[in-house]
C-alpha atoms as a PDB file:
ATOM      1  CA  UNK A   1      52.203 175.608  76.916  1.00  0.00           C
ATOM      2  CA  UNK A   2      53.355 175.145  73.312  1.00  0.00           C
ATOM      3  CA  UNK A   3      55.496 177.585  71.143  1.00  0.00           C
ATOM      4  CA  UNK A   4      52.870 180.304  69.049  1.00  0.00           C
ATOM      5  CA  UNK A   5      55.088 181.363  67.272  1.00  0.00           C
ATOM      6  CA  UNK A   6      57.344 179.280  64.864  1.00  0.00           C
ATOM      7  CA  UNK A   7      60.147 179.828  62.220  1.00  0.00           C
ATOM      8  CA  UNK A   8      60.704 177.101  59.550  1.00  0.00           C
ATOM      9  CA  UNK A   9      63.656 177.602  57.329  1.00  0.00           C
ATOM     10  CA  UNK A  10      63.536 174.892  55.016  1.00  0.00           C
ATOM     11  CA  UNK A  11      65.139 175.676  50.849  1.00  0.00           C
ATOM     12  CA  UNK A  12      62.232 172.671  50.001  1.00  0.00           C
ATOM     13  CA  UNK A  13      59.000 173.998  49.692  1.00  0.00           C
ATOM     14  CA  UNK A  14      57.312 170.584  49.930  1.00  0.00           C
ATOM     15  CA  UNK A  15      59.408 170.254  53.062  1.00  0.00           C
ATOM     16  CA  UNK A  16      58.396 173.679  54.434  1.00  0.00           C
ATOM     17  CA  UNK A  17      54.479 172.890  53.875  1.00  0.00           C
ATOM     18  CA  UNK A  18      55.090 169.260  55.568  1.00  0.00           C
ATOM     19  CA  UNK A  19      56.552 171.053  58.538  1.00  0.00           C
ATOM     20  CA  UNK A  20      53.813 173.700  58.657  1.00  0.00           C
ATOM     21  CA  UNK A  21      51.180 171.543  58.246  1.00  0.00           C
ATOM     22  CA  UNK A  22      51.956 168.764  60.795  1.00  0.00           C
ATOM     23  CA  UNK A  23      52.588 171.515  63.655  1.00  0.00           C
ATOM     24  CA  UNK A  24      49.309 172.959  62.665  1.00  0.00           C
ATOM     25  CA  UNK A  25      46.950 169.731  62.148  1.00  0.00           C
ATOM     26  CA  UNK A  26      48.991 167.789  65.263  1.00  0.00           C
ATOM     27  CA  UNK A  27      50.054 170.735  67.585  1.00  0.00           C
ATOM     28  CA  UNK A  28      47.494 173.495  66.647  1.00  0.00           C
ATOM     29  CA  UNK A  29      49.785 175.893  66.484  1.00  0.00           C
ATOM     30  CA  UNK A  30      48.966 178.607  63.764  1.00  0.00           C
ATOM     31  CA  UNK A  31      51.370 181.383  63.906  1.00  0.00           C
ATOM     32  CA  UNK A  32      53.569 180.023  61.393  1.00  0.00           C
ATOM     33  CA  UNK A  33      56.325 181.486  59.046  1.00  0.00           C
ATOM     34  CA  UNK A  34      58.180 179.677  56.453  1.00  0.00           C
ATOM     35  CA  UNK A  35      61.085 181.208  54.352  1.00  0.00           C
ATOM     36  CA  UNK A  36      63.133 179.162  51.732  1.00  0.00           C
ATOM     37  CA  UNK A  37      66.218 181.080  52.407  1.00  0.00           C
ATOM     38  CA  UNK A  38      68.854 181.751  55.063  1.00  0.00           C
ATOM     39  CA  UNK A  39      68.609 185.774  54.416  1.00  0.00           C
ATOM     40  CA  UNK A  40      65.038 185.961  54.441  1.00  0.00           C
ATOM     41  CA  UNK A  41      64.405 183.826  57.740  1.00  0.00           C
ATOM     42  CA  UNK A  42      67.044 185.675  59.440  1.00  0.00           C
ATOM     43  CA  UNK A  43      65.426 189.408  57.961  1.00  0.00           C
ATOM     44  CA  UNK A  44      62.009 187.720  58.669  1.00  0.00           C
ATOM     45  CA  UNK A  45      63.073 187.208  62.626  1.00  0.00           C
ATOM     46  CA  UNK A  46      64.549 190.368  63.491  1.00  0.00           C
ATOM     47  CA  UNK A  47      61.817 192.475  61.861  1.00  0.00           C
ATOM     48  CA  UNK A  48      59.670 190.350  64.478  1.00  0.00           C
ATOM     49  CA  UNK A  49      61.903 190.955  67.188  1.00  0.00           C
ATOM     50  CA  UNK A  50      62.538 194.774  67.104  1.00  0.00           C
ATOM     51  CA  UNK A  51      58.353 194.970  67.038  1.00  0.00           C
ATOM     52  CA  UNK A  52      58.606 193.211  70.194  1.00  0.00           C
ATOM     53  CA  UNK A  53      56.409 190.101  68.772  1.00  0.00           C
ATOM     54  CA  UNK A  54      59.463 187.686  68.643  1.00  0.00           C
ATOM     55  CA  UNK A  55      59.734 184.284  67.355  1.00  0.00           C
ATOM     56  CA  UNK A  56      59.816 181.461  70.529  1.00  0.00           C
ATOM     57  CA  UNK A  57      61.446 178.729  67.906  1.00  0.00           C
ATOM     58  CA  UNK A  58      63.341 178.392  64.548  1.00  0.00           C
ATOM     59  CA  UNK A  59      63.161 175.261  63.198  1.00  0.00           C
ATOM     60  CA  UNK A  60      66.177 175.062  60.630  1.00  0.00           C
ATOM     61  CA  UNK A  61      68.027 172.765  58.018  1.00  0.00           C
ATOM     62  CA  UNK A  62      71.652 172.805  57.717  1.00  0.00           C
ATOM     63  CA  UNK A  63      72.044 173.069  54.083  1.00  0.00           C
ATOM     64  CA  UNK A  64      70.495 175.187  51.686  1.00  0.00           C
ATOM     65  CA  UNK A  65      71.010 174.781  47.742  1.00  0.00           C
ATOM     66  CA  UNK A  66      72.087 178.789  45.775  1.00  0.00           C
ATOM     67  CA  UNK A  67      69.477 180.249  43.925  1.00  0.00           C
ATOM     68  CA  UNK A  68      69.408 182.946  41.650  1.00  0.00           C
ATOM     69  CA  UNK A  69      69.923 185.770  44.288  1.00  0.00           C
ATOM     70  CA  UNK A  70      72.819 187.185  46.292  1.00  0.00           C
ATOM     71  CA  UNK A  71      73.033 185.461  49.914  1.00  0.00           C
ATOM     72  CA  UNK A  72      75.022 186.823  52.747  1.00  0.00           C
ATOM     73  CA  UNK A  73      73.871 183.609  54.881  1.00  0.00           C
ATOM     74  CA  UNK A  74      74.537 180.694  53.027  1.00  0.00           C
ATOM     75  CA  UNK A  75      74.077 178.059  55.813  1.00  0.00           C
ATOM     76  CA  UNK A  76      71.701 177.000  58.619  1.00  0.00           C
ATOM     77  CA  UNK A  77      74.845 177.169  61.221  1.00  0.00           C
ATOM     78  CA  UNK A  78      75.372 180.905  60.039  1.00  0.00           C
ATOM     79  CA  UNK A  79      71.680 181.705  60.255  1.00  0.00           C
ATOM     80  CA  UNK A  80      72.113 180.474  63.934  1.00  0.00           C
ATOM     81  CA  UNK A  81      74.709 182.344  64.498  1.00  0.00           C
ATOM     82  CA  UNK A  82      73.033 185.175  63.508  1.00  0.00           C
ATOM     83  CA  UNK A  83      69.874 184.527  65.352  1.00  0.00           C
ATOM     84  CA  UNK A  84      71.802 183.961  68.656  1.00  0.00           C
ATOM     85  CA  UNK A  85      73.913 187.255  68.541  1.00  0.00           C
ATOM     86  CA  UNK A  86      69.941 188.867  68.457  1.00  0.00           C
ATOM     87  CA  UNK A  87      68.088 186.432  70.744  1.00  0.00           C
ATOM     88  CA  UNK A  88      70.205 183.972  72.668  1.00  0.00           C
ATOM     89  CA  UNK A  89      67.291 182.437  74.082  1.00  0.00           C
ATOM     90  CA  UNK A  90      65.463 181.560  70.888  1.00  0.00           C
ATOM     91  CA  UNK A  91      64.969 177.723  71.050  1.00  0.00           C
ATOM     92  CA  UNK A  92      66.345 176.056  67.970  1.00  0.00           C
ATOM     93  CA  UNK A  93      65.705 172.830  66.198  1.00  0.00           C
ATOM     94  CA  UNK A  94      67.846 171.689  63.382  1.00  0.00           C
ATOM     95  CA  UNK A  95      66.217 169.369  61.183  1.00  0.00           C
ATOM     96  CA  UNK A  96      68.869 168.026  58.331  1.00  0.00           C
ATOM     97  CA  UNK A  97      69.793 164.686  56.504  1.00  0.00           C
ATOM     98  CA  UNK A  98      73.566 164.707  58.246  1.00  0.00           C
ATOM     99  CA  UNK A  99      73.379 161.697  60.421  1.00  0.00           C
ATOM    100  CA  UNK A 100      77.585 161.966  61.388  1.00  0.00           C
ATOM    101  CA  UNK A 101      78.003 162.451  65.542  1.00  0.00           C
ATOM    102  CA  UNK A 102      81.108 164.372  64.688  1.00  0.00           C
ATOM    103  CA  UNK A 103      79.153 166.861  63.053  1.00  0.00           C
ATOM    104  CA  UNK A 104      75.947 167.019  65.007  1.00  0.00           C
ATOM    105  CA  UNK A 105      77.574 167.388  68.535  1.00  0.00           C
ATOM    106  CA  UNK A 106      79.065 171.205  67.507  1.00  0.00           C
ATOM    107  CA  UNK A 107      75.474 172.003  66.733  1.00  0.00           C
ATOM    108  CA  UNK A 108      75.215 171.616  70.776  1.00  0.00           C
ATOM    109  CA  UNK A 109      77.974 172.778  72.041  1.00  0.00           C
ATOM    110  CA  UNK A 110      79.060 175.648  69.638  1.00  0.00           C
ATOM    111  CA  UNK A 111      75.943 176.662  68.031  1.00  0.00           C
ATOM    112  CA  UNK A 112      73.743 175.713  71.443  1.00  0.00           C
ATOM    113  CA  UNK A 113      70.921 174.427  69.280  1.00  0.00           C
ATOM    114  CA  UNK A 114      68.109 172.651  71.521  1.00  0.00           C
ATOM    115  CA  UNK A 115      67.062 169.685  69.105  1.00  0.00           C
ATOM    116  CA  UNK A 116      68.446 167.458  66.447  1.00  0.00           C
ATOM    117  CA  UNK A 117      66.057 165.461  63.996  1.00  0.00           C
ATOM    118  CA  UNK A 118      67.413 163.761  61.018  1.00  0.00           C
ATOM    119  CA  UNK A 119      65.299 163.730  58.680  1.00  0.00           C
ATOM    120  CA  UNK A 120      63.415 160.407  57.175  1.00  0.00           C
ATOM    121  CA  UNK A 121      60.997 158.021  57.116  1.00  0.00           C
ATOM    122  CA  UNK A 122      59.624 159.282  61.369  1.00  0.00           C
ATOM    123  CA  UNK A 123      61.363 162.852  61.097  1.00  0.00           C
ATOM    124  CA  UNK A 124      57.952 164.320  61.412  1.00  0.00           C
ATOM    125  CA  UNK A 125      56.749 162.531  64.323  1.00  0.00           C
ATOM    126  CA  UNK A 126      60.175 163.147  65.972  1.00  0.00           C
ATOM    127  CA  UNK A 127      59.833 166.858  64.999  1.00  0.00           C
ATOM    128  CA  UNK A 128      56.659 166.454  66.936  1.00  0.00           C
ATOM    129  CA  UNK A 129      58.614 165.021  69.868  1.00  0.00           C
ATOM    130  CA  UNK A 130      61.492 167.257  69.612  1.00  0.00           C
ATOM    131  CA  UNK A 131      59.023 170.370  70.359  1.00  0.00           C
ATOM    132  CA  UNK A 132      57.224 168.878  73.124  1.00  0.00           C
ATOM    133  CA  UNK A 133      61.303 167.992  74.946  1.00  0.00           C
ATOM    134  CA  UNK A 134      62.415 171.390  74.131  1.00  0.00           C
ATOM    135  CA  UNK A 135      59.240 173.340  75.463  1.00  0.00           C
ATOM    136  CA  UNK A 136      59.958 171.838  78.819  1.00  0.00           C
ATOM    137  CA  UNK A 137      63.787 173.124  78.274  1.00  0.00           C
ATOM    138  CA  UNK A 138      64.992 169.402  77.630  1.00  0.00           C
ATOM    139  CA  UNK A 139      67.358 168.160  74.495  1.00  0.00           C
ATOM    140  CA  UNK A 140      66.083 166.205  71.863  1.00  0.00           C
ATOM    141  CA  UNK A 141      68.245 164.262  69.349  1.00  0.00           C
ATOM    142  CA  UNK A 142      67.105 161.872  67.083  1.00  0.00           C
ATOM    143  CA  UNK A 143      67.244 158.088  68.603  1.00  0.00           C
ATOM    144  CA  UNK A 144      68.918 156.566  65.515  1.00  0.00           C
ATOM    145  CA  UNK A 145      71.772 159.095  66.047  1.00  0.00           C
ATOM    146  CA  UNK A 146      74.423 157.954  68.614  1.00  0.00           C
ATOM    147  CA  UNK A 147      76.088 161.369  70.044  1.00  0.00           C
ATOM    148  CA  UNK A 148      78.926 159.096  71.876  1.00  0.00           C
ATOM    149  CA  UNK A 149      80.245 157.430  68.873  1.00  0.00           C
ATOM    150  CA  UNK A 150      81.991 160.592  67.626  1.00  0.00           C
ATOM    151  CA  UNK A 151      85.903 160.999  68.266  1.00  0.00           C
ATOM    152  CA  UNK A 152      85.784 164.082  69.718  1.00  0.00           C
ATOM    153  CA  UNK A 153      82.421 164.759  71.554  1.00  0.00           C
ATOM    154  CA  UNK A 154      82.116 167.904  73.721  1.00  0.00           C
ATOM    155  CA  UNK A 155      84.019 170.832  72.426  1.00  0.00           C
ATOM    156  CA  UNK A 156      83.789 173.423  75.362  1.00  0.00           C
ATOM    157  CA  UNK A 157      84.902 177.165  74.611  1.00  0.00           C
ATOM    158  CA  UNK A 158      86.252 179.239  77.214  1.00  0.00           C
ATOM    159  CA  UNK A 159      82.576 180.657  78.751  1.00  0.00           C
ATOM    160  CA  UNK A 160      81.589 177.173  79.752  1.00  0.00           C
ATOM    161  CA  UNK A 161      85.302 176.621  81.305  1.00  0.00           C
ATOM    162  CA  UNK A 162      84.856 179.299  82.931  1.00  0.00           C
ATOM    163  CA  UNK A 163      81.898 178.598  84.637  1.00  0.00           C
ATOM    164  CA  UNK A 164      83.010 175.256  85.111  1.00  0.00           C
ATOM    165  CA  UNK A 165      85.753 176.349  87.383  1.00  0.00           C
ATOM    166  CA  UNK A 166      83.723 178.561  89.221  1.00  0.00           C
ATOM    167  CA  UNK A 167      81.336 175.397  89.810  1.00  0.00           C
ATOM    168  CA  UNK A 168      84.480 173.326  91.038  1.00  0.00           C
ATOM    169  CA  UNK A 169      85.481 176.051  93.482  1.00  0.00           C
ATOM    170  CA  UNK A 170      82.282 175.585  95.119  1.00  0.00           C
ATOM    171  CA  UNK A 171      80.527 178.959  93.631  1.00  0.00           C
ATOM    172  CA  UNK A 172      76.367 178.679  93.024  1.00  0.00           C
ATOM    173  CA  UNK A 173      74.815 179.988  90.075  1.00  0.00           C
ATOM    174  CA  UNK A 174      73.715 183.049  91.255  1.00  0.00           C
ATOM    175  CA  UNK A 175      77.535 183.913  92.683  1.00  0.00           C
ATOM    176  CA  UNK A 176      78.840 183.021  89.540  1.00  0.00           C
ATOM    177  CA  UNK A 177      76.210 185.180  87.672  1.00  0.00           C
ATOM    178  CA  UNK A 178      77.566 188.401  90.014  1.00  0.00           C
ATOM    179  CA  UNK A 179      81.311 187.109  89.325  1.00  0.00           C
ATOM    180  CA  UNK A 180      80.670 187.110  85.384  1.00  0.00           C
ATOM    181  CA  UNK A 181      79.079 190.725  85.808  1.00  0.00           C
ATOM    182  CA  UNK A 182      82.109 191.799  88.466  1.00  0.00           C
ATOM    183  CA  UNK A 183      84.264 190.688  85.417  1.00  0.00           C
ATOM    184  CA  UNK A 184      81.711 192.328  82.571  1.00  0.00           C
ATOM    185  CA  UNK A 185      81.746 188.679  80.886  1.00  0.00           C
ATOM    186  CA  UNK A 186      78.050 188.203  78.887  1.00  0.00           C
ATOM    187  CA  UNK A 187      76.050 186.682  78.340  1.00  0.00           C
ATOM    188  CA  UNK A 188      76.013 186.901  83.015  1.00  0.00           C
ATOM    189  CA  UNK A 189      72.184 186.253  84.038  1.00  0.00           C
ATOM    190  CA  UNK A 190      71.319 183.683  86.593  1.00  0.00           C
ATOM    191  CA  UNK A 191      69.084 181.805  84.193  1.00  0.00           C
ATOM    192  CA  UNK A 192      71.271 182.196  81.277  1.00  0.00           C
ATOM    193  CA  UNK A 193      74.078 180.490  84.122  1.00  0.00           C
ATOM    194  CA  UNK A 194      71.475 177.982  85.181  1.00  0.00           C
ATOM    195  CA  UNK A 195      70.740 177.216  81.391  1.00  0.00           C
ATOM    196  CA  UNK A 196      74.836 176.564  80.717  1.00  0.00           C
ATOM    197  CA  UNK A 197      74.504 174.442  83.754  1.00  0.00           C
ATOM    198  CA  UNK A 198      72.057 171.983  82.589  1.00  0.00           C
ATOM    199  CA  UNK A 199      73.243 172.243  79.210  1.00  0.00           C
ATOM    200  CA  UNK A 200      76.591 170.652  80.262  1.00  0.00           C
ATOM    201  CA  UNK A 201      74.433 168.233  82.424  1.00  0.00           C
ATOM    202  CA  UNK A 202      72.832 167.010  79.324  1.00  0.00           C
ATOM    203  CA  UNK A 203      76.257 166.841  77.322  1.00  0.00           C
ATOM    204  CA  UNK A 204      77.938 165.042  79.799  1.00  0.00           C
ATOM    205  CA  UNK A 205      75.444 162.809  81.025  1.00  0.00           C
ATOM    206  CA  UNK A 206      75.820 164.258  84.602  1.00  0.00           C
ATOM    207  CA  UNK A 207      73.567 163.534  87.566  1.00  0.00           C
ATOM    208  CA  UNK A 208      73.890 167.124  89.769  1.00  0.00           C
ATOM    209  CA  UNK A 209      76.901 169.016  89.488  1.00  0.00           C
ATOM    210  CA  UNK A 210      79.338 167.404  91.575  1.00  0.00           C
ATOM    211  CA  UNK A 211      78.563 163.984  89.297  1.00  0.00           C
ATOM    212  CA  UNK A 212      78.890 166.824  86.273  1.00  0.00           C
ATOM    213  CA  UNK A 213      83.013 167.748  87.904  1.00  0.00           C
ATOM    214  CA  UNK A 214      83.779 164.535  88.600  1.00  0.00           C
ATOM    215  CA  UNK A 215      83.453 163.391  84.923  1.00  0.00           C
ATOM    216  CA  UNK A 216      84.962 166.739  83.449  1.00  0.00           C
ATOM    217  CA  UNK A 217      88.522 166.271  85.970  1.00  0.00           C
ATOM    218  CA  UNK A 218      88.115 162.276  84.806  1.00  0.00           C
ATOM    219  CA  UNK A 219      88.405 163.249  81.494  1.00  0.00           C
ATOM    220  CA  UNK A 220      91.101 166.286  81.384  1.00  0.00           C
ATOM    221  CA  UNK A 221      88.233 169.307  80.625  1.00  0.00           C
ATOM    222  CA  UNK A 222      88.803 170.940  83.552  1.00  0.00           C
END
């Protein structure tokens, strides 16, 4: 089943309408929001979430250009942020010009975004394909953009270490969910474990998870 209900965060509103109306014509989807600001997206989601009618997807630029109001988010990554503190299992696309590995691959590991389009000539019909790969909880990246050319490619922060360890010691999912609630470490739910899991299969290019340790003791992660 498709998303029904859709965030675009876009500071174009050409762009915005573009996005709106290909999801609509191509997707039928019709529960669609747009908000040319960081601020108002972010106000615009949590309004939705405390009624209990959340948003399933935010579809988000990187950049947005200061207008003539006060903003306390000034950036796609911080209206992330702010979105995952709320809802960390929003799906998020980020749909931007920046076409530099270096910069995209944080969006995946730091930010845990979903899906990558750069934006040109086919960004809309790879928007279209980046919704149908993240509904079925898949990655989606852009095929012009290269993740393994940049220097430094998977950043991993102490959580997914953590995990990794317990992985590597020969613990499933669901023991290492009850070790991460033993220890009062959160986000600790089996799916939200089983979601790290395949994340890291997707960043590393892993097979199953002892393919997945073999490559992270190869290269020094773990």
């Amino acid at each position: 089943m498709m998303f029904k209900k859709i965030l675009i965060a876009e500071d174009f509103q050409d762009t915005n309408k573009g996005i709106s109306d290909a999801l609509a014509d191509r997707l039928q989807i019709e529960n669609l929001h747009e908000e040319l600001y960081c601020d108002k997206a972010f106000n615009r989601f949590k309004v939705a979430h405390d009624q209990g009618n959340p948003f399933d997807l935010l579809i988000t630029d990187l950049t947005f250009k200061e207008g003539l109001i006060d903003r306390k988010l000034t950036s796609g990554k911080e209206l992330i942020q702010a979105v995952r503190k709320i809802d960390p299992d929003i799906k998020i696309i980020v749909n931007s010009m920046i076409d530099d590995p270096s910069e995209i691959n944080p969006l995946f590991t730091a930010q845990k975004i979903n899906g990558y389009v750069c934006k040109g000539r086919n960004s809309l019909n790879e928007l279209i394909s980046a919704l149908h790969e993240v509904r079925q909880n898949r990655t989606f990246v852009s095929p012009q953009i290269n993740l393994n050319n940049a220097e430094n490619i998977i950043e991993m922060d102490k959580y997914d270490i953590l995990i990794l360890k317990d992985l590597a010691d020969g613990y499933t999912k669901k023991e290492i969910s009850k070790r991460l609630k033993k220890k009062r470490i959160y986000p600790n739910s089996e799916s939200t474990v089983n979601k790290k899991v395949s994340q890291l299969f997707d960043d590393f290019g892993a097979k199953n998870t002892q393919h997945l340790i073999a490559k992270l003791i190869k290269s020094g992660k773990i």
